[in-house]
Structure formats: structure tokens, C-alpha cells
Protein backbone atom coordinates (compact mmCIF):
# COMPACT_ATOMS: atom_id res chain seq x y z
CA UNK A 1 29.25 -37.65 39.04
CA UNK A 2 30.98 -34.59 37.79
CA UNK A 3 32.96 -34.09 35.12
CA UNK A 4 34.88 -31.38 33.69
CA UNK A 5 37.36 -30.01 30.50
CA UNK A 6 39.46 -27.08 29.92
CA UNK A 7 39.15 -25.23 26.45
CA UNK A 8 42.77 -25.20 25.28
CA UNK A 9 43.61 -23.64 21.51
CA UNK A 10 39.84 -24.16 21.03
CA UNK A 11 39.39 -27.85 21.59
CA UNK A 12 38.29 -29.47 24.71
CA UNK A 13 40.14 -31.48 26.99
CA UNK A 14 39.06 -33.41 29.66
CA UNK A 15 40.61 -32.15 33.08
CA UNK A 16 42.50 -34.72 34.91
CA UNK A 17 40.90 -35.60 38.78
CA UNK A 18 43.44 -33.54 40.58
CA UNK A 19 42.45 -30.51 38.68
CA UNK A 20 38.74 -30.94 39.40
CA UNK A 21 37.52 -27.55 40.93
CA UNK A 22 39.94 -25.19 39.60
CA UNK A 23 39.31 -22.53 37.53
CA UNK A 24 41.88 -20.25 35.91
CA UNK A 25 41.05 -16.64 34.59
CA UNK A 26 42.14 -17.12 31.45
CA UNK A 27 40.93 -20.42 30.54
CA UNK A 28 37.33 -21.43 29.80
CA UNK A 29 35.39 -24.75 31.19
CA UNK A 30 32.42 -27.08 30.89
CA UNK A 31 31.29 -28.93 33.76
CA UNK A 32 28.65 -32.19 33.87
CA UNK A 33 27.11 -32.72 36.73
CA UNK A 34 25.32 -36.59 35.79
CA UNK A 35 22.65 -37.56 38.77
CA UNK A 36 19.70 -39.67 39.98
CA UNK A 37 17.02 -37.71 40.87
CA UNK A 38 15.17 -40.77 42.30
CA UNK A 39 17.77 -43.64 43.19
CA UNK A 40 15.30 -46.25 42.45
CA UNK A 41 14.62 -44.44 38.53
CA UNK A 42 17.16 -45.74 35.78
CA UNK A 43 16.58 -41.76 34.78
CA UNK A 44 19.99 -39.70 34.35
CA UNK A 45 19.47 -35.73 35.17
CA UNK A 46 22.23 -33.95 33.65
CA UNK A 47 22.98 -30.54 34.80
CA UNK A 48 25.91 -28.28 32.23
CA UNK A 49 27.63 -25.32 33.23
CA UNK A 50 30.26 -23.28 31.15
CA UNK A 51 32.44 -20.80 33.10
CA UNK A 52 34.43 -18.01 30.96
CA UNK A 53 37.53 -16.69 32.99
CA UNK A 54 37.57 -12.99 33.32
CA UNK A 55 40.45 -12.74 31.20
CA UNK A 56 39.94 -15.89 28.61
CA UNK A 57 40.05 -15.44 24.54
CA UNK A 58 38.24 -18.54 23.98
């Protein structure tokens, strides 16, 4: 599933679910995209993203 925090005063906190899929120009994020590749594979595939608002300081 996916999974994603806002920076806030330089820590990291995790966004609640109705916030999922916004982003804010001034804030920074980390999203985790956690997957099966093969459904039948106990294997995790992790896929991380960091998006820096245009107008963030952090």
C-alpha cells in the first residue's frame, strides 16, 4: 500500500488517510509505495519518492 508524511519543522509526520494525495507548495513529502511483484512471492518491492514544494524551506 502507500504511505505518506509531511516534513513539518524538520521532522516527519505521518499524513493522516484523508490527506493522502495532497501536496502543498511549501511543504515537503515522502511517499512508500510497498507491493508484490508476484502475488504468490512473500517478496516486498518498495518503491520511495520525495517531492519538494516549489516554495518549501525544508
Amino acid at each position: 500500500g502507500v504511505e505518506m508524511w509531511r516534513v513539518v519543522d524538520f521532522k516527519v509526520q505521518k499524513q493522516d488517510e484523508e490527506e493522502m494525495g495532497k501536496f502543498y507548495d511549501g511543504d515537503s513529502y515522502i511517499v512508500l509505495n510497498t507491493f508484490k511483484a508476484d502475488p504468490d512471492s512473500e517478496k516486498f518491492n518498495f518503491n520511495v519518492h520525495f517531492w519538494l514544494g516549489a516554495n518549501t524551506t525544508q
